[in-house]
Protein backbone atom coordinates (compact mmCIF):
# COMPACT_ATOMS: atom_id res chain seq x y z
CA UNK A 1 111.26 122.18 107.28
CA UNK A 2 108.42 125.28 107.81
CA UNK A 3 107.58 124.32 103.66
CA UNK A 4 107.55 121.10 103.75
CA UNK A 5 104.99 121.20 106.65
CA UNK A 6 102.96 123.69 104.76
CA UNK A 7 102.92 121.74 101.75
CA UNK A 8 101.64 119.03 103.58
CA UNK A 9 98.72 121.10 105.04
CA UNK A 10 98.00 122.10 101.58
CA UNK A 11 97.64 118.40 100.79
CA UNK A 12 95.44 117.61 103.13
CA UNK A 13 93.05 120.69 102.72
CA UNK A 14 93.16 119.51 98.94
CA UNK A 15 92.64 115.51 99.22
CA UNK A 16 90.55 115.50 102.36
CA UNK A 17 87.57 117.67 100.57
CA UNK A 18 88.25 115.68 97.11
CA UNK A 19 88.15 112.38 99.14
CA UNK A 20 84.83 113.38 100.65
CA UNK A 21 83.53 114.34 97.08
CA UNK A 22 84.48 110.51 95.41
CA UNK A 23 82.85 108.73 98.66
CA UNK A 24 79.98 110.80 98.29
CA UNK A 25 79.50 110.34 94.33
CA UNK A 26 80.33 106.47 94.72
CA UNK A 27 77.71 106.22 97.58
CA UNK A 28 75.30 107.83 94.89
CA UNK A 29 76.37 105.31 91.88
CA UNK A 30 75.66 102.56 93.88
């Protein structure tokens, strides 16, 4: 249960800043 919880804060330390990054570069394209 304690690693699956961690893996999930890994996930969202990994999308959430990679999410920001594609808004930002798709704001830019267009």
């Amino acid at each position: 249960m304690f690693f699956k919880n961690s893996l999930t804060i890994v996930w969202f330390r990994v999308l959430m800043p990679l999410f920001s990054v594609t808004c930002f570069i798709l704001a830019v394209l267009c």
